[in-house]
PDB file of N, CA and C in Angstrom:
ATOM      1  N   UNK A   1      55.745 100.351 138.620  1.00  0.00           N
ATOM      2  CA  UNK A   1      56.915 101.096 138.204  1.00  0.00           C
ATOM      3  C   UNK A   1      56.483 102.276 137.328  1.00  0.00           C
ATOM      4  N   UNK A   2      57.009 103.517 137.802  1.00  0.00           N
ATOM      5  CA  UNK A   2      56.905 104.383 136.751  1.00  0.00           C
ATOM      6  C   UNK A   2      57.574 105.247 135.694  1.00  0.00           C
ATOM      7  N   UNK A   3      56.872 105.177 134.516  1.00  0.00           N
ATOM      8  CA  UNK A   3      57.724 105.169 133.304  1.00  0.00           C
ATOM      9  C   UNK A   3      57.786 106.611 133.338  1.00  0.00           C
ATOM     10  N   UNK A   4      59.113 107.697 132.750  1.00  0.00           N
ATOM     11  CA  UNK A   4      59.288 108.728 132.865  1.00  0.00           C
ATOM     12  C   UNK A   4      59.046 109.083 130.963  1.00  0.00           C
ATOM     13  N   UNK A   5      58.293 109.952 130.131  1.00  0.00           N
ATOM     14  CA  UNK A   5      59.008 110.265 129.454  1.00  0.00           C
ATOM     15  C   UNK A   5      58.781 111.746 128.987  1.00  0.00           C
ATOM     16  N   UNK A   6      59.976 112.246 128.621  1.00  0.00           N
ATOM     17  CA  UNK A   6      59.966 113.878 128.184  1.00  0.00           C
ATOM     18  C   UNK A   6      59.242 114.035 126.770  1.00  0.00           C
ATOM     19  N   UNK A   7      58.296 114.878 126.868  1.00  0.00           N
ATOM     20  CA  UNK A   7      57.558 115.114 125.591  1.00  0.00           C
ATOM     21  C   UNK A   7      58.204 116.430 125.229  1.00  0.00           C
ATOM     22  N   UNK A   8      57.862 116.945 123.913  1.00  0.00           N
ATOM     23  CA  UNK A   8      58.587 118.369 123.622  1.00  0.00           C
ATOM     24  C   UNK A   8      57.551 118.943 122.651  1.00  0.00           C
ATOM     25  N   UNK A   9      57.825 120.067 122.497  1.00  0.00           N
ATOM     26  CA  UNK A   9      56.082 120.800 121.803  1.00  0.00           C
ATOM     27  C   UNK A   9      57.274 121.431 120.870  1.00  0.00           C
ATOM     28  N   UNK A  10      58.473 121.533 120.332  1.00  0.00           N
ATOM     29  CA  UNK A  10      59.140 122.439 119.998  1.00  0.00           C
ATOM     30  C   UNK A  10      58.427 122.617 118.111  1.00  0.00           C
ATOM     31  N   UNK A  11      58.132 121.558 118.111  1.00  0.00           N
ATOM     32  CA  UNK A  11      57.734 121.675 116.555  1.00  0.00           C
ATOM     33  C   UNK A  11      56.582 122.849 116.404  1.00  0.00           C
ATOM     34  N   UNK A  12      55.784 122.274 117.466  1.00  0.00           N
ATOM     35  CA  UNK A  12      54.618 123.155 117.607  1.00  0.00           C
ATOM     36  C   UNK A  12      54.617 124.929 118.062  1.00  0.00           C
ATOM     37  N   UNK A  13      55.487 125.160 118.808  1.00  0.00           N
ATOM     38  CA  UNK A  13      55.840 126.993 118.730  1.00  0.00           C
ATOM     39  C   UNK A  13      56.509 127.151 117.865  1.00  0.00           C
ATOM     40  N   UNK A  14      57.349 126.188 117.160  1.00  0.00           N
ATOM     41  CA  UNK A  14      57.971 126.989 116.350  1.00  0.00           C
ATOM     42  C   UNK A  14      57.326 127.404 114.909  1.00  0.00           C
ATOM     43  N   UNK A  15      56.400 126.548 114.616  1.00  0.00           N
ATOM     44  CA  UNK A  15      55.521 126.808 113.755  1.00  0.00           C
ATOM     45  C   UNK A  15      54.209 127.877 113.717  1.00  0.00           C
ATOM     46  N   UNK A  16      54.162 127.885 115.122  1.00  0.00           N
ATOM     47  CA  UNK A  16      53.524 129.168 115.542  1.00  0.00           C
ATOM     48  C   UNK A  16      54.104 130.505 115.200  1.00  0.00           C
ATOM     49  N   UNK A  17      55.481 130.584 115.347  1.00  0.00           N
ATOM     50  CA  UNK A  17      56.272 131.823 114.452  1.00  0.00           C
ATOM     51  C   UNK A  17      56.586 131.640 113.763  1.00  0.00           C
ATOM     52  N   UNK A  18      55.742 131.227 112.566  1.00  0.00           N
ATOM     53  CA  UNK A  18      56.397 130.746 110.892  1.00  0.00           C
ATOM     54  C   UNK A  18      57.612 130.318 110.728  1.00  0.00           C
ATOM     55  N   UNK A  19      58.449 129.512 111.723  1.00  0.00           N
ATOM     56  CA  UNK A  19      60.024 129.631 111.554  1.00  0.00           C
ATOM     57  C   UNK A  19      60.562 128.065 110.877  1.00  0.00           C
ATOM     58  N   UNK A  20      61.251 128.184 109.803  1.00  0.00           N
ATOM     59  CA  UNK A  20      61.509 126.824 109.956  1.00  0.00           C
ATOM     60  C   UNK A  20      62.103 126.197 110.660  1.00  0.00           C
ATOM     61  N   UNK A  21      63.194 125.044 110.189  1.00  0.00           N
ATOM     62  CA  UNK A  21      64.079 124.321 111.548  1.00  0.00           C
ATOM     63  C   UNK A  21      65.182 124.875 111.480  1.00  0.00           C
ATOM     64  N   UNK A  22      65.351 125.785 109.814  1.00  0.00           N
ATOM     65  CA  UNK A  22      66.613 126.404 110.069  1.00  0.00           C
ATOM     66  C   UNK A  22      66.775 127.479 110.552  1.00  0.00           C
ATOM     67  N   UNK A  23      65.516 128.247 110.391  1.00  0.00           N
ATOM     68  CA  UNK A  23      65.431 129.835 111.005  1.00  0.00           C
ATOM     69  C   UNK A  23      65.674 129.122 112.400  1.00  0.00           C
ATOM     70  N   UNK A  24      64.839 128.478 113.392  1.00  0.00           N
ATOM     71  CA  UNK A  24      65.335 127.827 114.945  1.00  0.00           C
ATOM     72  C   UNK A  24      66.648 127.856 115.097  1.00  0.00           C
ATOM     73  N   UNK A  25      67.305 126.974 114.345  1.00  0.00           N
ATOM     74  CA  UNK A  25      68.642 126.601 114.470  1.00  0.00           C
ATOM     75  C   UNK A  25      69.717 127.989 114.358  1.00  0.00           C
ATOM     76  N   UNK A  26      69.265 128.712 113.574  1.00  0.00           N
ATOM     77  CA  UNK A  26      70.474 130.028 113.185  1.00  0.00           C
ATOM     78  C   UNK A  26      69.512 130.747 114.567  1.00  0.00           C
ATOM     79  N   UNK A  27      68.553 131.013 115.156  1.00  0.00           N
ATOM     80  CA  UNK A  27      68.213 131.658 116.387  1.00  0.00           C
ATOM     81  C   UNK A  27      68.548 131.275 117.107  1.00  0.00           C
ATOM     82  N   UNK A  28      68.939 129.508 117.817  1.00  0.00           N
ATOM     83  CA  UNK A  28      69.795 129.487 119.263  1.00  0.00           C
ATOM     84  C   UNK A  28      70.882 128.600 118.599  1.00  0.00           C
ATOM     85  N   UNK A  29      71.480 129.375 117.567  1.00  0.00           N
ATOM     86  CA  UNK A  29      72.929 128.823 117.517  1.00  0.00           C
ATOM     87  C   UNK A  29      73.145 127.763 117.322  1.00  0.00           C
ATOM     88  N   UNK A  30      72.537 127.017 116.567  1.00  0.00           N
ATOM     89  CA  UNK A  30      72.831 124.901 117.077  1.00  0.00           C
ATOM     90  C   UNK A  30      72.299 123.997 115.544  1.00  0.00           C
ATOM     91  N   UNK A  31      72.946 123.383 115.070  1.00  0.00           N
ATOM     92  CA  UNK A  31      73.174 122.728 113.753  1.00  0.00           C
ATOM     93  C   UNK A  31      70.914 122.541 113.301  1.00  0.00           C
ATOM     94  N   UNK A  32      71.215 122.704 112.431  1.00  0.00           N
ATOM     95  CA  UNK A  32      69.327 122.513 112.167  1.00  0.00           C
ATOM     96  C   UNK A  32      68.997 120.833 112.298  1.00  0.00           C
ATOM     97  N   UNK A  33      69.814 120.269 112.086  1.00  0.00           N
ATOM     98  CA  UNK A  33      69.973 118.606 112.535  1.00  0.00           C
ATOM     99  C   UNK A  33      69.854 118.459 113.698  1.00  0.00           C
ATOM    100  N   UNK A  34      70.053 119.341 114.966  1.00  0.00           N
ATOM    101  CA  UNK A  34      69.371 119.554 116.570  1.00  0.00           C
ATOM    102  C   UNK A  34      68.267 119.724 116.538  1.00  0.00           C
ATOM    103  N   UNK A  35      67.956 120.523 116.065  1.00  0.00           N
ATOM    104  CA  UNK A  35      66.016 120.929 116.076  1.00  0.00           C
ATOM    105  C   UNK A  35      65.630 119.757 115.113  1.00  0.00           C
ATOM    106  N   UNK A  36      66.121 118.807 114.643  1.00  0.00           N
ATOM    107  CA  UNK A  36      65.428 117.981 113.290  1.00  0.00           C
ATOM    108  C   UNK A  36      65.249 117.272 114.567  1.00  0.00           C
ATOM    109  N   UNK A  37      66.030 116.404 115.303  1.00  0.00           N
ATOM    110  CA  UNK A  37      66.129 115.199 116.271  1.00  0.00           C
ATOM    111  C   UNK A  37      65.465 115.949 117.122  1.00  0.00           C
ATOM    112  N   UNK A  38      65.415 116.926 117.608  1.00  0.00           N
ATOM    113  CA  UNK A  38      64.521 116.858 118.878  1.00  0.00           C
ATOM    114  C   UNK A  38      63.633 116.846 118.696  1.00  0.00           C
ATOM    115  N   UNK A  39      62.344 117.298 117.745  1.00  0.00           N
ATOM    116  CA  UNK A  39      61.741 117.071 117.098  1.00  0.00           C
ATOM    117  C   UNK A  39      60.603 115.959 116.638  1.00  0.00           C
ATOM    118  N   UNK A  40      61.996 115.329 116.328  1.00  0.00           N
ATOM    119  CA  UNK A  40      61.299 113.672 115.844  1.00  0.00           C
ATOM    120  C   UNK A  40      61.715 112.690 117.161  1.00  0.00           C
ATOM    121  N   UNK A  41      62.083 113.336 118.167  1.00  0.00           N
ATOM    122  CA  UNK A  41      62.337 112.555 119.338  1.00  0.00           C
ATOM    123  C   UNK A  41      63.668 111.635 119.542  1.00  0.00           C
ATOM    124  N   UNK A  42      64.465 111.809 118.099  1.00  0.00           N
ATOM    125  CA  UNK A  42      65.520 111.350 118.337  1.00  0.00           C
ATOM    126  C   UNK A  42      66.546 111.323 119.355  1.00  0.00           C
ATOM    127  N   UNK A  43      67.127 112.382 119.987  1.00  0.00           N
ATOM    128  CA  UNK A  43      67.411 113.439 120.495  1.00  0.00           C
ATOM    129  C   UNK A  43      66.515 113.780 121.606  1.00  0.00           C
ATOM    130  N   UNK A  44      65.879 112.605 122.528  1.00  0.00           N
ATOM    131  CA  UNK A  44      65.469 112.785 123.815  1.00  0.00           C
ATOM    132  C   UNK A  44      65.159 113.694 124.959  1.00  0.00           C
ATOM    133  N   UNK A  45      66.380 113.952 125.094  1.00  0.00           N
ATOM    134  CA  UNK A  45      66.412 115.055 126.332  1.00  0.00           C
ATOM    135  C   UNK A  45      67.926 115.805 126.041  1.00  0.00           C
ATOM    136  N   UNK A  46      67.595 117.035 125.224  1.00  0.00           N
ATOM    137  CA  UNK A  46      68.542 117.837 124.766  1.00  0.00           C
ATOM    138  C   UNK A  46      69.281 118.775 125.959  1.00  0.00           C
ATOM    139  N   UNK A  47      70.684 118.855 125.825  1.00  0.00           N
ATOM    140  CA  UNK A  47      71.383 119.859 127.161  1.00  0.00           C
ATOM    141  C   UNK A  47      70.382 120.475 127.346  1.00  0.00           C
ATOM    142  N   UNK A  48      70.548 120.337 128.776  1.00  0.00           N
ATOM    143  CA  UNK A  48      69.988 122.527 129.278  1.00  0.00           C
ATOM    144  C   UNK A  48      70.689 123.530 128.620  1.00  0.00           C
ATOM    145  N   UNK A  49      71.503 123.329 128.081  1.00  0.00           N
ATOM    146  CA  UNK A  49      71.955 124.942 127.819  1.00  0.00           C
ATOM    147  C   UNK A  49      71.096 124.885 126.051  1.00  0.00           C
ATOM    148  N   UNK A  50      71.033 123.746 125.207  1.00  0.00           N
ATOM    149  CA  UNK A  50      70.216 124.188 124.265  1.00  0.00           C
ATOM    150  C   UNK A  50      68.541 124.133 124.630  1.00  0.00           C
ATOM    151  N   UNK A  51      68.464 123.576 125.159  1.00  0.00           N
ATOM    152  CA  UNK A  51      67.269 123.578 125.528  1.00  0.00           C
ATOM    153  C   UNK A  51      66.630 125.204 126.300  1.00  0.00           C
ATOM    154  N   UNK A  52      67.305 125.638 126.791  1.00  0.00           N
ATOM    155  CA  UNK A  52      67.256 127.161 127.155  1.00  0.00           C
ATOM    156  C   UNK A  52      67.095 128.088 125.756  1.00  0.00           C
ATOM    157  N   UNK A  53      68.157 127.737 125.196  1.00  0.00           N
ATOM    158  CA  UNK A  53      68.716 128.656 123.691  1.00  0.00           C
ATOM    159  C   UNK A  53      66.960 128.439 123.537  1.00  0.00           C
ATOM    160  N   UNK A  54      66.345 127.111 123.370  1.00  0.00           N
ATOM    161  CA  UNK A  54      65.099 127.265 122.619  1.00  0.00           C
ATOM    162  C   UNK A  54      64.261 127.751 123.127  1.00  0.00           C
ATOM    163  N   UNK A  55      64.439 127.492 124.457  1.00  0.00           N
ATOM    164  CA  UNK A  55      63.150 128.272 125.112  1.00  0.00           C
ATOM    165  C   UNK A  55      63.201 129.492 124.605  1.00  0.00           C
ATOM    166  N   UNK A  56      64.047 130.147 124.455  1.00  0.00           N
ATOM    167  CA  UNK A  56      64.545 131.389 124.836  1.00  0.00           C
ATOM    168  C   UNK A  56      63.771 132.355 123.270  1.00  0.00           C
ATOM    169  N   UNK A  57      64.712 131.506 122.214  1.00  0.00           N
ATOM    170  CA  UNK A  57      64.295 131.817 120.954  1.00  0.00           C
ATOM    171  C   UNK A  57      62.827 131.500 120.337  1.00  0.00           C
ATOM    172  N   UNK A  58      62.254 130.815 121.466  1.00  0.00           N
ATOM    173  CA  UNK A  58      60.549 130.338 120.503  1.00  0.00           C
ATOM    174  C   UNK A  58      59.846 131.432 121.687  1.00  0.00           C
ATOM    175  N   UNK A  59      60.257 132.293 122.499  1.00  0.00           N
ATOM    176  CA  UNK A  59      59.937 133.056 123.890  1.00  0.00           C
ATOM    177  C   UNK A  59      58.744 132.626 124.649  1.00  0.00           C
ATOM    178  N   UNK A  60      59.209 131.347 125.135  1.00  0.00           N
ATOM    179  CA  UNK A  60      58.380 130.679 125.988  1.00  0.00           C
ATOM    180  C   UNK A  60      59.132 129.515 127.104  1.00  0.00           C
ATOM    181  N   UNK A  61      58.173 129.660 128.351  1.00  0.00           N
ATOM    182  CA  UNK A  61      59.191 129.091 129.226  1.00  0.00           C
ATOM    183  C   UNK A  61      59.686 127.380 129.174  1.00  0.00           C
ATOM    184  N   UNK A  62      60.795 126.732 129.106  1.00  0.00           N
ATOM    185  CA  UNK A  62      61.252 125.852 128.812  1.00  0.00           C
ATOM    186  C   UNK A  62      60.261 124.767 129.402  1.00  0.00           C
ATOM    187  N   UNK A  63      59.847 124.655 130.737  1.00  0.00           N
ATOM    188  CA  UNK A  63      58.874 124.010 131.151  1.00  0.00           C
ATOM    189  C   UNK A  63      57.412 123.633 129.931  1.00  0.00           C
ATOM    190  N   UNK A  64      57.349 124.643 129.361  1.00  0.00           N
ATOM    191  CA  UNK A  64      56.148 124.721 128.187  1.00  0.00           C
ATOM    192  C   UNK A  64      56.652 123.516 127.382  1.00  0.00           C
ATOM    193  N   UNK A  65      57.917 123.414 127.023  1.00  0.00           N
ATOM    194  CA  UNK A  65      58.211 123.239 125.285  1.00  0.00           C
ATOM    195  C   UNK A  65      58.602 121.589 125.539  1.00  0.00           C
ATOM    196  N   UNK A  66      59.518 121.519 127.059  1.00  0.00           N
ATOM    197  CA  UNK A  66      60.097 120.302 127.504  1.00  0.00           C
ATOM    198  C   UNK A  66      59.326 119.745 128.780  1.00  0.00           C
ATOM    199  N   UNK A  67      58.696 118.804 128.664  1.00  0.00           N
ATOM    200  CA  UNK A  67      58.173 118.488 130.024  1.00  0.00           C
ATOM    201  C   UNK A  67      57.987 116.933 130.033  1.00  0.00           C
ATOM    202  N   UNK A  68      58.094 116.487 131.259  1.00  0.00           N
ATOM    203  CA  UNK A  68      58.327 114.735 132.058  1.00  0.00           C
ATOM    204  C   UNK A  68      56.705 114.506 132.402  1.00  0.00           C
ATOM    205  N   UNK A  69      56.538 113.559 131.682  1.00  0.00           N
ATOM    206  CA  UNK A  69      55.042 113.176 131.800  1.00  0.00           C
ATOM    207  C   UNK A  69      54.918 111.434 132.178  1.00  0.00           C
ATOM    208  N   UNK A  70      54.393 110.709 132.862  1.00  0.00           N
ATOM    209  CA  UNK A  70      54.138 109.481 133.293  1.00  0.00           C
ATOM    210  C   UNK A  70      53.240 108.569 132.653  1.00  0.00           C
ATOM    211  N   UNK A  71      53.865 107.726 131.943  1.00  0.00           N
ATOM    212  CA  UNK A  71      53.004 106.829 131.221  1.00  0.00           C
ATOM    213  C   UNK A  71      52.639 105.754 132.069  1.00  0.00           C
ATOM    214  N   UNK A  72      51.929 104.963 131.728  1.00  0.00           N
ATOM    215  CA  UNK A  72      51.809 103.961 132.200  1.00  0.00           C
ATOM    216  C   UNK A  72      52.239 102.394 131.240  1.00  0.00           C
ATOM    217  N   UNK A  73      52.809 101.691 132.582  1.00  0.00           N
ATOM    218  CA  UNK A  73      53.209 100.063 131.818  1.00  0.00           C
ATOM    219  C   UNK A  73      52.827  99.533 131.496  1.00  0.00           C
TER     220      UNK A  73
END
């Protein structure tokens, strides 16, 4: 059986542009408690439409930041 899970790098570009979670959050519009949980993985697999906002605002393609990787059982 294979296990699906979404990893996210968002901590990691965003720190690449000195930004905190609130500068993120006031750049795609969305409570800084969104970028906290996605983050810490709370917050799994965030809409496409924020998940875009971030791509968008860290300017890198969403595939980069959000991606489905296969663990094993």
């Amino acid at each position: 059986m294979k296990i699906i899970k979404i990893t996210n790098k968002v901590r990691y570009y965003r720190e690449r542009l000195c930004l905190s979670q609130e500068d993120l959050a006031k750049k795609c519009k969305v409570a800084a408690e969104t970028i906290s949980r996605i983050e810490t993985q709370k917050t799994l697999l965030p809409h496409p439409k924020t998940r875009k906002k971030i791509a968008e605002a860290l300017e890198v393609e969403i595939n980069e930041i959000f991606r489905p990787v296969q663990i094993k059982p």
